[in-house]
Structures are given as structure tokens and as C-alpha cells.
PDB file of N, CA and C in Angstrom:
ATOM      1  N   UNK A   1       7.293   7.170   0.671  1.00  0.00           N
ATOM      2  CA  UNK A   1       7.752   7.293   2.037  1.00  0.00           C
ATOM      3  C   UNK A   1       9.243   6.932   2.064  1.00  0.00           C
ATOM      4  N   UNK A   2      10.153   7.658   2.547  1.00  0.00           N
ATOM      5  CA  UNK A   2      11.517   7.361   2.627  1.00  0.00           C
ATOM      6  C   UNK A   2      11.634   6.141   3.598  1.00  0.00           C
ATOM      7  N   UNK A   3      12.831   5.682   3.482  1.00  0.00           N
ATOM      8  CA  UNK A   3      13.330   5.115   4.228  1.00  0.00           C
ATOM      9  C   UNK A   3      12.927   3.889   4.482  1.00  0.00           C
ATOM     10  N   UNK A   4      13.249   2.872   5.386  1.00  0.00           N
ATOM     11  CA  UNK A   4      12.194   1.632   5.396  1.00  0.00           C
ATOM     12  C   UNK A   4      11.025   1.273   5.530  1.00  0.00           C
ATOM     13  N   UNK A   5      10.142   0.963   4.539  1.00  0.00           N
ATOM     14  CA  UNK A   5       8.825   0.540   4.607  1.00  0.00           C
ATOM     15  C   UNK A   5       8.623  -0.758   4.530  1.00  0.00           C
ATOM     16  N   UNK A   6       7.033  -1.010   4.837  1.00  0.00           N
ATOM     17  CA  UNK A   6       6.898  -2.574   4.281  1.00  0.00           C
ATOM     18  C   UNK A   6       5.890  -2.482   3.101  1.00  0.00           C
ATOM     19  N   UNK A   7       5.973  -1.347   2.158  1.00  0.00           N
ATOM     20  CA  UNK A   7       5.190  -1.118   1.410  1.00  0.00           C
ATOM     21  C   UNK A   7       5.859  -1.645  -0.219  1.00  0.00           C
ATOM     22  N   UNK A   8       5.547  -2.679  -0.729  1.00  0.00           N
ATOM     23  CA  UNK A   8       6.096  -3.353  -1.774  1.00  0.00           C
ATOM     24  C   UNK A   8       6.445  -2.341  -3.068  1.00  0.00           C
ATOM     25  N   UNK A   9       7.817  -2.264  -3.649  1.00  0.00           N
ATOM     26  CA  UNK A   9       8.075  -1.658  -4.310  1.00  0.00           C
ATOM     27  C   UNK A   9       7.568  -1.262  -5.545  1.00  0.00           C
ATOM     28  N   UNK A  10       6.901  -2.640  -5.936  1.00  0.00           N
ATOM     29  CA  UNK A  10       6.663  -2.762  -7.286  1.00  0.00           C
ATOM     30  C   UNK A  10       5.128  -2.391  -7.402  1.00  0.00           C
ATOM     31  N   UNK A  11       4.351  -2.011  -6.281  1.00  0.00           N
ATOM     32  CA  UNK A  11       3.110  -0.760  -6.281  1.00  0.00           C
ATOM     33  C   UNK A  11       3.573   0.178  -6.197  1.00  0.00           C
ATOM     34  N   UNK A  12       4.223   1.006  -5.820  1.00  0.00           N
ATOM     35  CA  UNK A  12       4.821   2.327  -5.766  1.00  0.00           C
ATOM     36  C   UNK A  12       4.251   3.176  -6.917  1.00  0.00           C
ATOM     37  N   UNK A  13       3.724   3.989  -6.686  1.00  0.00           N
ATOM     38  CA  UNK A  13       3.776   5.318  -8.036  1.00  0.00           C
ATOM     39  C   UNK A  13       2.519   4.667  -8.710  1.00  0.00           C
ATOM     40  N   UNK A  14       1.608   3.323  -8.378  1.00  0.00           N
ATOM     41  CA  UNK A  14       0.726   2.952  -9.385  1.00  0.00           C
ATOM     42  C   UNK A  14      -0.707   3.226  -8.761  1.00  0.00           C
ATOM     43  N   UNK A  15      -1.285   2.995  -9.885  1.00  0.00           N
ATOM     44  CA  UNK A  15      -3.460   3.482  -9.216  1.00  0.00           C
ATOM     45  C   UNK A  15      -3.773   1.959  -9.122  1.00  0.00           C
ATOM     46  N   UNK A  16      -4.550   2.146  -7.627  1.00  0.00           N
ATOM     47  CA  UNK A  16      -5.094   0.853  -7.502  1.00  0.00           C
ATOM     48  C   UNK A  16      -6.673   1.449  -6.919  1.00  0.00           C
ATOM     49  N   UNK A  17      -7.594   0.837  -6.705  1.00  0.00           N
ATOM     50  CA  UNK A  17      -8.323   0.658  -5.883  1.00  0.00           C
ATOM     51  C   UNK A  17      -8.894  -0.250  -4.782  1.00  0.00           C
ATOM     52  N   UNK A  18      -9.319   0.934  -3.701  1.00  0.00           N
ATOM     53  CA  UNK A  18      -9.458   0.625  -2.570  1.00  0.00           C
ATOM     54  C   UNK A  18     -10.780  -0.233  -2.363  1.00  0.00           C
ATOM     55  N   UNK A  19     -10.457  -1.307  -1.951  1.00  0.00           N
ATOM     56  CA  UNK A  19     -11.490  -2.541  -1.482  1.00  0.00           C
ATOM     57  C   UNK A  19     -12.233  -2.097  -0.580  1.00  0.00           C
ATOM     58  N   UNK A  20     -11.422  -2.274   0.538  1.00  0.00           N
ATOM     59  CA  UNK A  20     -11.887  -2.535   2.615  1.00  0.00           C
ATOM     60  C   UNK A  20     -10.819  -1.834   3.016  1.00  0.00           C
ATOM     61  N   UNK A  21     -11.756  -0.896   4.110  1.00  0.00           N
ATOM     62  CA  UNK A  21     -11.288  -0.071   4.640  1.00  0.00           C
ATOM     63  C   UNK A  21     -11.196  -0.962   5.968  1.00  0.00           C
ATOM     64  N   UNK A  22      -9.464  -1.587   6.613  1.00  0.00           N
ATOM     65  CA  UNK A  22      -9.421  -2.288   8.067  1.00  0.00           C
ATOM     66  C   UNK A  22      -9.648  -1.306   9.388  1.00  0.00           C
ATOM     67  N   UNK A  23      -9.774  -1.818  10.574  1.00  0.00           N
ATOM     68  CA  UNK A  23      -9.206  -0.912  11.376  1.00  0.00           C
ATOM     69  C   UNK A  23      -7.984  -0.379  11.836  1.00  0.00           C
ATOM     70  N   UNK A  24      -7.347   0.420  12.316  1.00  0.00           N
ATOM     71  CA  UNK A  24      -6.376   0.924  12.573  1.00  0.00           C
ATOM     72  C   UNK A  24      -5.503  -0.173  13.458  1.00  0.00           C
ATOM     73  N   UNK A  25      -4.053  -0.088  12.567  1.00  0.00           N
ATOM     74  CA  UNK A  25      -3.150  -1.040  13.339  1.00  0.00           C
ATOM     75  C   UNK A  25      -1.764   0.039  14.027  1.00  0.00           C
ATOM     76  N   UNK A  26      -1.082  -0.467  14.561  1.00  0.00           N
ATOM     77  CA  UNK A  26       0.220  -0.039  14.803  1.00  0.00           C
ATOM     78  C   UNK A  26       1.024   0.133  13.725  1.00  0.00           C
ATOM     79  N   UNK A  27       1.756   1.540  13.428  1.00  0.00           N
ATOM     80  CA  UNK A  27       2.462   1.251  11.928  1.00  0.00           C
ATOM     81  C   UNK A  27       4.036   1.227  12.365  1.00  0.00           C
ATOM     82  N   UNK A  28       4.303  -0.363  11.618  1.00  0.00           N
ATOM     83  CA  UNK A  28       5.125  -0.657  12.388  1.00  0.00           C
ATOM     84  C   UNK A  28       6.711   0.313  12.258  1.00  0.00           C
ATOM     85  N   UNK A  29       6.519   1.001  11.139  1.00  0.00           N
ATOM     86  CA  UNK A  29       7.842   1.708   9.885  1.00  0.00           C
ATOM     87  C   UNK A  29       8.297   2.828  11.557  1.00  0.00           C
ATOM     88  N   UNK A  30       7.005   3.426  11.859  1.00  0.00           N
ATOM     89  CA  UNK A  30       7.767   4.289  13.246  1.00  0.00           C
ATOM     90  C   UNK A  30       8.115   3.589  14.382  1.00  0.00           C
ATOM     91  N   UNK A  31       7.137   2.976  14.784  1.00  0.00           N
ATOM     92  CA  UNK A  31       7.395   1.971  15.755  1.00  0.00           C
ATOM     93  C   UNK A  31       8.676   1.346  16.180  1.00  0.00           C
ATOM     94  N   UNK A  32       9.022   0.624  15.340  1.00  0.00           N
ATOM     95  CA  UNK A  32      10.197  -0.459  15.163  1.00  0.00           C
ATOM     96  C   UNK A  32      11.327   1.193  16.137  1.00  0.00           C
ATOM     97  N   UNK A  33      11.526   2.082  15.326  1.00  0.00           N
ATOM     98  CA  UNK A  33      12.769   3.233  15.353  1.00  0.00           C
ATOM     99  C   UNK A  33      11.994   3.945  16.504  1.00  0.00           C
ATOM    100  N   UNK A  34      11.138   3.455  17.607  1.00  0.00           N
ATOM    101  CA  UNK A  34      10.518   4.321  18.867  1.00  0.00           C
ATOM    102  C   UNK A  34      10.429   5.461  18.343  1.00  0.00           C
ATOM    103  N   UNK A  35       9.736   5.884  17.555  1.00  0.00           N
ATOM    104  CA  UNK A  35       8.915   7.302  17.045  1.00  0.00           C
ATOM    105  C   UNK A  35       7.612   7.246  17.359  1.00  0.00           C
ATOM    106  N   UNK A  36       7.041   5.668  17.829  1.00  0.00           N
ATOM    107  CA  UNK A  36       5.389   6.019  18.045  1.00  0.00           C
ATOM    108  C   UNK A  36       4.903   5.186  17.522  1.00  0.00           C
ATOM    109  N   UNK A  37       3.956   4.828  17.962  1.00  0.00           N
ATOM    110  CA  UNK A  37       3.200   3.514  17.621  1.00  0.00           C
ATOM    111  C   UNK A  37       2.395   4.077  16.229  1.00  0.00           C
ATOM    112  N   UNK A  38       1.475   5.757  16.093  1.00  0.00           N
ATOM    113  CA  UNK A  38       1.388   6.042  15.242  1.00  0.00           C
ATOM    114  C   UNK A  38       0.338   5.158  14.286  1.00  0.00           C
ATOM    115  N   UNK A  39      -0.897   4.800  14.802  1.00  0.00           N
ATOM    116  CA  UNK A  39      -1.556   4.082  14.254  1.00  0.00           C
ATOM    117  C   UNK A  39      -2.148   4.187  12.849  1.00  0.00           C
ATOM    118  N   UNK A  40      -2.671   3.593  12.346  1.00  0.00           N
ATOM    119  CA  UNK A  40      -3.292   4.361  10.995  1.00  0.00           C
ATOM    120  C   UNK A  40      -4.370   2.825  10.492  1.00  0.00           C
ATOM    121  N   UNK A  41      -5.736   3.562   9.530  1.00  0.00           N
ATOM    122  CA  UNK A  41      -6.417   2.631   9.092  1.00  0.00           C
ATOM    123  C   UNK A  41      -5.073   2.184   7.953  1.00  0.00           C
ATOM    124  N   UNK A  42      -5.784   0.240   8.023  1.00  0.00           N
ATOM    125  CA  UNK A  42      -4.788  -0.237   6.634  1.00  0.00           C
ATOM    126  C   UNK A  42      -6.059  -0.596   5.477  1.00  0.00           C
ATOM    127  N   UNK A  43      -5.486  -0.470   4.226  1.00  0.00           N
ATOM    128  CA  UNK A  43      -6.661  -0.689   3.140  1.00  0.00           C
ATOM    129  C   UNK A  43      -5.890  -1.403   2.229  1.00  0.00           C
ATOM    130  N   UNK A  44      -7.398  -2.402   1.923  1.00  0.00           N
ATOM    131  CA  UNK A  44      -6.830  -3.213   0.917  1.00  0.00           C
ATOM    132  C   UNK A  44      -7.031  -2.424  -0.091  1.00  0.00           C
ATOM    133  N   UNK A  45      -5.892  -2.551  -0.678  1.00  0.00           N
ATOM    134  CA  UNK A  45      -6.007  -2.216  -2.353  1.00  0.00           C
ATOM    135  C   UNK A  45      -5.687  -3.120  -3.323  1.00  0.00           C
ATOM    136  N   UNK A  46      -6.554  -3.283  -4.857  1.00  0.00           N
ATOM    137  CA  UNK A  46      -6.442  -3.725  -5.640  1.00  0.00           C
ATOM    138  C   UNK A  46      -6.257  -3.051  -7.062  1.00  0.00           C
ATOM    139  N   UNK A  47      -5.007  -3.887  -7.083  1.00  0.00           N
ATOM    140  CA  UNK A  47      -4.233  -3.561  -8.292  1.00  0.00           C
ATOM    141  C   UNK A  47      -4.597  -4.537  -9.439  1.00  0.00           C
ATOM    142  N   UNK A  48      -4.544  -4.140 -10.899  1.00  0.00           N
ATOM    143  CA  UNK A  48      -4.563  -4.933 -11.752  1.00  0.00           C
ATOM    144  C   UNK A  48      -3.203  -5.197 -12.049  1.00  0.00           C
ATOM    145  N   UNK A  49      -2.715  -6.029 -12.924  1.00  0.00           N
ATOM    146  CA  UNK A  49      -1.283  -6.775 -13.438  1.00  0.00           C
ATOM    147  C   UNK A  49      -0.947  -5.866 -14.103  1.00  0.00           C
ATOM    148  N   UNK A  50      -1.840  -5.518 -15.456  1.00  0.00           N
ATOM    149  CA  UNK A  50      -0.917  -4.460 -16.765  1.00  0.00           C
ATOM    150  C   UNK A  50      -0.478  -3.109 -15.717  1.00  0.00           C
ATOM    151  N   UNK A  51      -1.494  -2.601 -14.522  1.00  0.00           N
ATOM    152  CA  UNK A  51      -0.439  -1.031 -14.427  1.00  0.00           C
ATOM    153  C   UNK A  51       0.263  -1.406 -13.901  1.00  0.00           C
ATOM    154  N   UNK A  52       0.696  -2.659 -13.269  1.00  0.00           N
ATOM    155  CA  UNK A  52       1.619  -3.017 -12.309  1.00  0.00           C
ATOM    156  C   UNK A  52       2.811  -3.439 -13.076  1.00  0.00           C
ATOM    157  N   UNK A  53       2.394  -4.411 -14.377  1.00  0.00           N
ATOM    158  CA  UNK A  53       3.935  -4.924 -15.140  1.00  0.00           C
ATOM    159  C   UNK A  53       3.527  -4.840 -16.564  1.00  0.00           C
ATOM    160  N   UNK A  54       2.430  -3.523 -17.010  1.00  0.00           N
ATOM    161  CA  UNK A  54       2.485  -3.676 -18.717  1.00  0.00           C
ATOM    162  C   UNK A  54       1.406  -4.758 -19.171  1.00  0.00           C
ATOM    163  N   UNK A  55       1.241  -4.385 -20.109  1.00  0.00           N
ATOM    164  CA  UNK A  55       0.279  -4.800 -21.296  1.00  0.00           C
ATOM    165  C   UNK A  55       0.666  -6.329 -21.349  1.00  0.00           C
ATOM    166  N   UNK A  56       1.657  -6.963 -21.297  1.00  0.00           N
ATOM    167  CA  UNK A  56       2.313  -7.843 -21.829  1.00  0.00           C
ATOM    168  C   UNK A  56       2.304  -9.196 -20.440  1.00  0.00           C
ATOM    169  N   UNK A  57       2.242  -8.758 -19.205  1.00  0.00           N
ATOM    170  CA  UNK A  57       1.588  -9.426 -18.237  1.00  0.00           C
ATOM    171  C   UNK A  57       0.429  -9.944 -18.101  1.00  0.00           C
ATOM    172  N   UNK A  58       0.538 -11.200 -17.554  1.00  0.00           N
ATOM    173  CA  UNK A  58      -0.706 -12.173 -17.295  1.00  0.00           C
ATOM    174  C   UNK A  58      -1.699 -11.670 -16.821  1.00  0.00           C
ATOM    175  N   UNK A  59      -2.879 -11.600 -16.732  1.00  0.00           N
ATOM    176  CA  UNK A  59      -3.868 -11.024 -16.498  1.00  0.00           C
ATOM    177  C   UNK A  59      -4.423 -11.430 -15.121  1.00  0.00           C
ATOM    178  N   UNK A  60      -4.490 -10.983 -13.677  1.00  0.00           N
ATOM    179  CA  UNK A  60      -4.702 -11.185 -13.270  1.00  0.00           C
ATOM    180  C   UNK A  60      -5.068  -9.530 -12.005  1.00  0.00           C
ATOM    181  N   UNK A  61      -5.277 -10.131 -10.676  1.00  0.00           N
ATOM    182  CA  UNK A  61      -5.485  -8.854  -9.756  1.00  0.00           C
ATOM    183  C   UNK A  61      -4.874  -9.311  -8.731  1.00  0.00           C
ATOM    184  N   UNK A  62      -4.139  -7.973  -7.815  1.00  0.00           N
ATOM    185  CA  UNK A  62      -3.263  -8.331  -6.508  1.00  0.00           C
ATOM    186  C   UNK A  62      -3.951  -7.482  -5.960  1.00  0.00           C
ATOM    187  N   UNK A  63      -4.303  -8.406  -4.514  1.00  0.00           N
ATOM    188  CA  UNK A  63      -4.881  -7.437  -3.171  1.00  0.00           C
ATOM    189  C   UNK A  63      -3.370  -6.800  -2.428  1.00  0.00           C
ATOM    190  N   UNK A  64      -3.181  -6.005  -1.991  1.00  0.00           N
ATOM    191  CA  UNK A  64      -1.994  -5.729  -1.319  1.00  0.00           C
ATOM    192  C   UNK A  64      -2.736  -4.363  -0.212  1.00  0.00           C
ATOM    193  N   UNK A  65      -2.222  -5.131   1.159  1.00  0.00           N
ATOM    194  CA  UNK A  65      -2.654  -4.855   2.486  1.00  0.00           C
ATOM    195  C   UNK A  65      -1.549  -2.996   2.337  1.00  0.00           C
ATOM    196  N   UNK A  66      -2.327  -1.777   2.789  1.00  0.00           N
ATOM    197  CA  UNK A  66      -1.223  -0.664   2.931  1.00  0.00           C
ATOM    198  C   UNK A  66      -1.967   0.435   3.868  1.00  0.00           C
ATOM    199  N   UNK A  67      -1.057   0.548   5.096  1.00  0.00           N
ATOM    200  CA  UNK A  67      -1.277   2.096   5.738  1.00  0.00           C
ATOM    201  C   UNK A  67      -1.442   2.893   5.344  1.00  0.00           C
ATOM    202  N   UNK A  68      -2.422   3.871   5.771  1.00  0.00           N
ATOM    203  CA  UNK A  68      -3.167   4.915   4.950  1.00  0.00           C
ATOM    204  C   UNK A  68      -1.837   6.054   4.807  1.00  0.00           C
ATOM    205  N   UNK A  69      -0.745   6.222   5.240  1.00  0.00           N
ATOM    206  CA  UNK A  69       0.416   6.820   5.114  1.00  0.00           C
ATOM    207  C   UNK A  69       0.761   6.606   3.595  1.00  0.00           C
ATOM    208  N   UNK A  70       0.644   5.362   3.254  1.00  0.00           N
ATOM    209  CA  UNK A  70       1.286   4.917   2.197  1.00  0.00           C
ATOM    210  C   UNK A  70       0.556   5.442   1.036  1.00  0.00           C
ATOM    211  N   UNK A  71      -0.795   5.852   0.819  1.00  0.00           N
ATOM    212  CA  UNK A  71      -1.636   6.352  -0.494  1.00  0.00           C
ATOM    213  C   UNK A  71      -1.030   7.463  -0.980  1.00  0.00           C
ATOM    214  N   UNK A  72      -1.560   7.879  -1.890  1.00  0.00           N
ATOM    215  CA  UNK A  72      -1.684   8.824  -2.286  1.00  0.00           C
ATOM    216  C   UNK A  72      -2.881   9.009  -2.974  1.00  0.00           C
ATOM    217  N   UNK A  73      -3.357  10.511  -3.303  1.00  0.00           N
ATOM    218  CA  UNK A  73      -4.895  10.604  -3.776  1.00  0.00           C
ATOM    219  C   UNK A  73      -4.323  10.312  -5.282  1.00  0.00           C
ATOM    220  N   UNK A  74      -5.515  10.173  -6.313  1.00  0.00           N
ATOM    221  CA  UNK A  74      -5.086  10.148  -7.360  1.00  0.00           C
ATOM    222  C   UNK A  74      -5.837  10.995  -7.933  1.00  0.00           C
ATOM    223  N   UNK A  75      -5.987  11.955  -8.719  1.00  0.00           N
ATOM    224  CA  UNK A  75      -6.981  13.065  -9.568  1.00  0.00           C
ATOM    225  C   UNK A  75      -7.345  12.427 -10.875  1.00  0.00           C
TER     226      UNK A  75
END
């Protein structure tokens, strides 16, 4: 998504899976610039450490909260 998000950089471009599906919030990226409140479901997704920082990272899992704007499918 161009421009300002609150979607953390360092998920960008990576496969996670989807936990919990929330209910629909206000997204704030249009909002804020009066384009529209523009709601959307948010989903947790969980990421592991290695696709996030490599083989060589601590082993662990990040939940990270994201507007359904923000996915992408993965094949």
C-alpha cells in the first residue's frame, strides 16, 4: 500500500498466517486524509521469526494486528 500506513515494514512482502478474523474497524490510513472512514475486517496474523529475519534469528512467533487492505493472497 503506498503511502502512509500503520502496517509494519518489516512484514511486508512475507507469508504469515491468519489466526482471528476481528470485526471491522475504521481504517485509519484513509480516514486520518478525509477519504472515508472505509472500514475493513482486521486479522491477526502470525508470523514466524526465520521468514521475517532468516534462519539465523531467534526462534520465536509475532502476532501482528492488519486490515484486510493490507494482505495479500498467497498461492
Amino acid at each position: 500500500m503506498p503511502g502512509h500506513t500503520r502496517l509494519p515494514g518489516y512484514v511486508r512482502g512475507h507469508a504469515g498466517v491468519v489466526d482471528i478474523v476481528q470485526p471491522a474497524h475504521v481504517l485509519p490510513d484513509t480516514n486520518a486524509h478525509f477519504k472515508g472512514e472505509n472500514p475493513q475486517y482486521v486479522y491477526s496474523v502470525r508470523f514466524d521469526s526465520h521468514e521475517l529475519w532468516g534462519t539465523g534469528a531467534e526462534s520465536f512467533t509475532l502476532v501482528v494486528e492488519m486490515y484486510e487492505s493490507y494482505l495479500e493472497t498467497v498461492s
